[in-house]
N, C-alpha and C. Protein backbone atom coordinates (compact mmCIF):
# COMPACT_ATOMS: atom_id res chain seq x y z
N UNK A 1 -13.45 -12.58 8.23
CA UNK A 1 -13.11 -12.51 6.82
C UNK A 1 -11.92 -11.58 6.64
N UNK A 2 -10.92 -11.91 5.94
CA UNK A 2 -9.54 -10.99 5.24
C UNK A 2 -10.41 -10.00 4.99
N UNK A 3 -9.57 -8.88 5.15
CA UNK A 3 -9.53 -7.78 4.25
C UNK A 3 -8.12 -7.37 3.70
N UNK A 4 -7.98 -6.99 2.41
CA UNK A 4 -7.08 -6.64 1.89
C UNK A 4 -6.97 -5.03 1.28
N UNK A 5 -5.64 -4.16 1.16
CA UNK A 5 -5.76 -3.32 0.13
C UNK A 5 -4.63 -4.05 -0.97
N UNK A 6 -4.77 -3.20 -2.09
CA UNK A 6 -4.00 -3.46 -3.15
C UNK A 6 -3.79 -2.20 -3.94
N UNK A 7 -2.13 -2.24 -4.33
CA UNK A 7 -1.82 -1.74 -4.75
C UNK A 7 -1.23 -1.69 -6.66
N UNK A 8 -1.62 -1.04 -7.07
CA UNK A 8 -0.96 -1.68 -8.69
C UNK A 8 -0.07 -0.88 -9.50
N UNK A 9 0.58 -1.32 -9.85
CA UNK A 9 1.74 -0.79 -10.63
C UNK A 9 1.44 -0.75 -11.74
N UNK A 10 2.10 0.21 -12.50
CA UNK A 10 2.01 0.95 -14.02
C UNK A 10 2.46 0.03 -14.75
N UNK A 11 3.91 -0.65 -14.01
CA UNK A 11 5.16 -0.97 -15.05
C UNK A 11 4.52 -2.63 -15.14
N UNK A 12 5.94 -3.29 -15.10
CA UNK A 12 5.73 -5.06 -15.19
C UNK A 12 5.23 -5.64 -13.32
N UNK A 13 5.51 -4.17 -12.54
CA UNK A 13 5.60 -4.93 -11.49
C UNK A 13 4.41 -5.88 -10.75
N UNK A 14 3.25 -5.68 -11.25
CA UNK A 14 2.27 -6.33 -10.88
C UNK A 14 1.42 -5.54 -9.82
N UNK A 15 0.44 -6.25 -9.46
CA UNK A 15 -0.17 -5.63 -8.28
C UNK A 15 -0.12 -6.23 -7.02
N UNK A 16 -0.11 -6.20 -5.83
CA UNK A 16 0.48 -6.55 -4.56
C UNK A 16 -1.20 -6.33 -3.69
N UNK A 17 -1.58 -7.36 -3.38
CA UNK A 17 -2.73 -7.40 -2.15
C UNK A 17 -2.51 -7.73 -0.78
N UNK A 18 -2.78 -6.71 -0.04
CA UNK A 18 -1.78 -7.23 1.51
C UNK A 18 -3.07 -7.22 2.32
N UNK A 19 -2.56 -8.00 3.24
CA UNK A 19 -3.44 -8.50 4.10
C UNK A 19 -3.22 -7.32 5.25
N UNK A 20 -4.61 -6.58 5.92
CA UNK A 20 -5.15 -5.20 6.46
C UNK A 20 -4.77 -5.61 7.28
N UNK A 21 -4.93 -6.82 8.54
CA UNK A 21 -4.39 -7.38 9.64
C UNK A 21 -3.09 -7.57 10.05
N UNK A 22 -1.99 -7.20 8.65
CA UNK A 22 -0.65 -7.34 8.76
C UNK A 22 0.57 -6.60 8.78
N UNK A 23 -0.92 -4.74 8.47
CA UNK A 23 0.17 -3.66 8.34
C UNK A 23 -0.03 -3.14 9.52
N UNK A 24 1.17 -2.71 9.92
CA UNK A 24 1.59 -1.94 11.12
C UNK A 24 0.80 -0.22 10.71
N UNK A 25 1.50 0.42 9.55
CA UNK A 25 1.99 1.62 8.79
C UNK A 25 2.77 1.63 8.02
N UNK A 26 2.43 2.99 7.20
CA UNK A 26 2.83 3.27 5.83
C UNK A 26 3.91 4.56 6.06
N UNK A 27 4.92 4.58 5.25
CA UNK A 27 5.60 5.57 5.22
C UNK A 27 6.25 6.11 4.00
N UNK A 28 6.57 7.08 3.51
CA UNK A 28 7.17 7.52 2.02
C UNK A 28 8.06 8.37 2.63
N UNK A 29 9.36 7.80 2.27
CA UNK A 29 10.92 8.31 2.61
C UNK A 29 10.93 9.04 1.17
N UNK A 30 11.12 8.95 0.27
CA UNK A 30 11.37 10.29 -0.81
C UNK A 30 10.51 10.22 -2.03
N UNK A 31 10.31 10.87 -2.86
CA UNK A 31 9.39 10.86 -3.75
C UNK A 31 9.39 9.98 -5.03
N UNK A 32 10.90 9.19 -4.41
CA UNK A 32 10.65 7.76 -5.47
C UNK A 32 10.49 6.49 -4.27
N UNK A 33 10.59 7.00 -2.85
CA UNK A 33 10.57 5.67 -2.27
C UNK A 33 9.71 5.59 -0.89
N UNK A 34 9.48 4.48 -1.13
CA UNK A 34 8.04 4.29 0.29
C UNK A 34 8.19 2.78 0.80
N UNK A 35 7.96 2.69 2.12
CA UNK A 35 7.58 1.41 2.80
C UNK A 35 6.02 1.11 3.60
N UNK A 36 5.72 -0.06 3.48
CA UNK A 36 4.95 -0.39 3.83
C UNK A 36 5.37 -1.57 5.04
N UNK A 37 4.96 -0.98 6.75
CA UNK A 37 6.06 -2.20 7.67
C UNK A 37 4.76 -3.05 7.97
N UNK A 38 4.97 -4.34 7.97
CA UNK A 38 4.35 -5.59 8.52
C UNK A 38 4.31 -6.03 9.94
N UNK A 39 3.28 -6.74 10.42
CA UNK A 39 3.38 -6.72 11.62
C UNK A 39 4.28 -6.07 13.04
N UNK A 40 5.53 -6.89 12.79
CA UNK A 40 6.31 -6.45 14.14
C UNK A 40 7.43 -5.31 13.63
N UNK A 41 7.03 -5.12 12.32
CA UNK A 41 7.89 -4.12 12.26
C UNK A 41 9.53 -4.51 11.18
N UNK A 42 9.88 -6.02 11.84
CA UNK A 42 11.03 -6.40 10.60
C UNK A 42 10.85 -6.51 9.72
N UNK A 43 10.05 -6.38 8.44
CA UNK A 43 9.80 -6.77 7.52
C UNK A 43 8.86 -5.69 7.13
N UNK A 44 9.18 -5.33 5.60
CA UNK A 44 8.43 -4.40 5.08
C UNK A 44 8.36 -4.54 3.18
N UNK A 45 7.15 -3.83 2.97
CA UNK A 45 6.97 -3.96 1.34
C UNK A 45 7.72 -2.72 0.71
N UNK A 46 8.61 -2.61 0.30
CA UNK A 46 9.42 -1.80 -0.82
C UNK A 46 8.40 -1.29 -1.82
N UNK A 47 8.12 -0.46 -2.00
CA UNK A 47 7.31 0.69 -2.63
C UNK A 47 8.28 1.57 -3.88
N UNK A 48 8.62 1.40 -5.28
CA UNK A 48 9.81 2.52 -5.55
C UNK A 48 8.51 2.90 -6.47
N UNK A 49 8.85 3.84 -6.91
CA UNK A 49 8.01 4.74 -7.98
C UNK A 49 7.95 6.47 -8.00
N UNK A 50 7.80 7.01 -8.41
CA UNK A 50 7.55 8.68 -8.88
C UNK A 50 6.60 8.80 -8.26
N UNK A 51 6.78 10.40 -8.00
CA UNK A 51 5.80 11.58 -6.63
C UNK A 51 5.31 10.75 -5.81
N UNK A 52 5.92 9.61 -5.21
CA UNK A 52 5.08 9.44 -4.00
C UNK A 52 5.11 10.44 -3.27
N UNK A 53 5.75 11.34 -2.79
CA UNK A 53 5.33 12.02 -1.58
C UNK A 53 3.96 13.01 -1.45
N UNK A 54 3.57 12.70 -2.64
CA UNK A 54 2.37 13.17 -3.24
C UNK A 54 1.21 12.79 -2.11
N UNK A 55 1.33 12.04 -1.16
CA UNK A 55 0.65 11.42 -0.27
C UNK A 55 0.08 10.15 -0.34
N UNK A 56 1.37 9.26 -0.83
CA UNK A 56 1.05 7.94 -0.62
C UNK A 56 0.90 7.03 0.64
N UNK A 57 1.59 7.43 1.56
CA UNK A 57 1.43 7.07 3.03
C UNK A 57 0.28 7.63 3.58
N UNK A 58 -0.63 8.42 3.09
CA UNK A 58 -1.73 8.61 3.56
C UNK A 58 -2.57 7.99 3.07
N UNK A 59 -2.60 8.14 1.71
CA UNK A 59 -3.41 7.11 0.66
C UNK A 59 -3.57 5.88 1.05
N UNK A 60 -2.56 4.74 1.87
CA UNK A 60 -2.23 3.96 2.23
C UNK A 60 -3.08 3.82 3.52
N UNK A 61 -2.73 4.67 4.49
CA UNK A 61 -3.30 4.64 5.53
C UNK A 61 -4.97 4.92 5.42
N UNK A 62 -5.18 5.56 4.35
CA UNK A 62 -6.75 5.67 4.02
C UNK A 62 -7.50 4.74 3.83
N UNK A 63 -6.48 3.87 2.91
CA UNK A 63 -7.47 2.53 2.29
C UNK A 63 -7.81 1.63 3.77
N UNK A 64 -6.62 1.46 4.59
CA UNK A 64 -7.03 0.89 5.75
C UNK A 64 -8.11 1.19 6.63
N UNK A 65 -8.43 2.50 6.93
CA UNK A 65 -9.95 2.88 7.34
C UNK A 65 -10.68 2.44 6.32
N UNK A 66 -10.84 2.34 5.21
CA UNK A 66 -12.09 2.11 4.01
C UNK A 66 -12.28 0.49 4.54
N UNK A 67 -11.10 0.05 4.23
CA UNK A 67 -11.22 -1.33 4.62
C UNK A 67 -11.90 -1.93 5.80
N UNK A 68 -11.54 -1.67 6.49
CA UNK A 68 -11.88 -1.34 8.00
C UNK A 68 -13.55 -1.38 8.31
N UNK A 69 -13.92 -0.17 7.36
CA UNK A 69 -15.25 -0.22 7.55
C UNK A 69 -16.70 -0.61 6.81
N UNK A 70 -15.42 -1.38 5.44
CA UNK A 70 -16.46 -2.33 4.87
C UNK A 70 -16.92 -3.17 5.64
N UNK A 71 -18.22 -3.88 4.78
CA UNK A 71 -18.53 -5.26 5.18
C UNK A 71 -17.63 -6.34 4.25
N UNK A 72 -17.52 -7.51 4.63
CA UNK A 72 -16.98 -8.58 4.05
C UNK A 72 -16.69 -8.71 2.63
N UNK A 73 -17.90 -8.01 2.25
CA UNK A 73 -18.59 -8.29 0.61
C UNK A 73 -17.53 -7.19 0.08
N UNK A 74 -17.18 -6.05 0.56
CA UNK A 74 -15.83 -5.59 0.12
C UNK A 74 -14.57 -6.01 0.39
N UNK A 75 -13.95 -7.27 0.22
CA UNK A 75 -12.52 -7.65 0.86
C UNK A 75 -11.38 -7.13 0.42
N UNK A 76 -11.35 -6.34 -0.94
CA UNK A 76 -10.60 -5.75 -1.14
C UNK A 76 -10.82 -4.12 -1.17
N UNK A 77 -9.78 -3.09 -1.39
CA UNK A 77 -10.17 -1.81 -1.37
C UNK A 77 -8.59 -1.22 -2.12
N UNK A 78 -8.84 -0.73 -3.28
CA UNK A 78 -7.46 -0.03 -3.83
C UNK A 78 -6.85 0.84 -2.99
N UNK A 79 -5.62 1.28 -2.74
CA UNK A 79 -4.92 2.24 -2.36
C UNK A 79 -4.91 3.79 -3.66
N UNK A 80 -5.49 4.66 -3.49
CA UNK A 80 -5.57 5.81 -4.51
C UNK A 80 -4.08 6.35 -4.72
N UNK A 81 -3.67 6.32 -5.98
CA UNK A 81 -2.58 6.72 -6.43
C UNK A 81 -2.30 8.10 -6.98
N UNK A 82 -3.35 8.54 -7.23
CA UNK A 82 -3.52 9.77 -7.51
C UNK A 82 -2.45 10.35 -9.00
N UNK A 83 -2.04 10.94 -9.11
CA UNK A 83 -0.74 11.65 -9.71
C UNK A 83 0.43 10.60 -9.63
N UNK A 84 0.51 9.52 -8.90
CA UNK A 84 1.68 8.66 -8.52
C UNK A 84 1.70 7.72 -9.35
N UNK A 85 3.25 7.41 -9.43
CA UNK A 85 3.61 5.92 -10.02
C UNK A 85 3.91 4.71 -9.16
N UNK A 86 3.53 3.48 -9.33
CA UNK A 86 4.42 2.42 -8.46
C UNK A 86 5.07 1.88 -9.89
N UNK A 87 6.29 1.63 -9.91
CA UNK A 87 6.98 1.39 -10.33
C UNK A 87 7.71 -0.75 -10.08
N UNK A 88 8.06 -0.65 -8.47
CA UNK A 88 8.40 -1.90 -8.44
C UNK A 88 7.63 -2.18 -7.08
N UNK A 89 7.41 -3.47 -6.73
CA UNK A 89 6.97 -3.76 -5.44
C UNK A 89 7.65 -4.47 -4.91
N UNK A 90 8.44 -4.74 -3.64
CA UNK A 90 9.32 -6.17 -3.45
C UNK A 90 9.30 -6.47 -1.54
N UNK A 91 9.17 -7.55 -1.47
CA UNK A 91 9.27 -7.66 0.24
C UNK A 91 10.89 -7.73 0.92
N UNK A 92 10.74 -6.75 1.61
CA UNK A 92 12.40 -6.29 1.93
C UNK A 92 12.36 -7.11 3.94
């Protein structure tokens, strides 16, 4: 069974459900900007928004253990945003 986390945005950008099997790792380059890399690494989810460095790459990497250690009946699991904004989401 998929597992997914998801992430949701404040603004118009919507919310983004990624498939747990497809992230490599999470990273937050400055406190408006973060990636999320996909499998092999070329391809990644564009993250922009306020205080990420607040510990969104951990947050990120958290939901993936949560995920991880649901059962099925949880297929999804939010990413905690805490204090943070997502702003836009886009596949780069």
């Amino acid at each position: 069974m998929a597992k997914y986390i998801t992430i949701s945005s404040t603004d118009d950008a919507g919310n983004a459900h990624i498939a747990v099997d497809k992230i490599l790792f999470a990273e937050t380059n400055s406190s408006t900007a973060a990636k999320i890399y996909l499998e092999d690494g070329t391809k990644h989810i564009a993250i922009t928004g306020t205080g990420l460095t607040s510990g969104f790459g951990e947050n990120v990497n958290a939901a993936l253990v949560e995920a991880a250690q649901t059962s099925w009946h949880n297929a999804v699991v939010a990413v905690d945003l805490g204090g943070m904004t997502v702003t836009a989401i886009a596949i780069a």
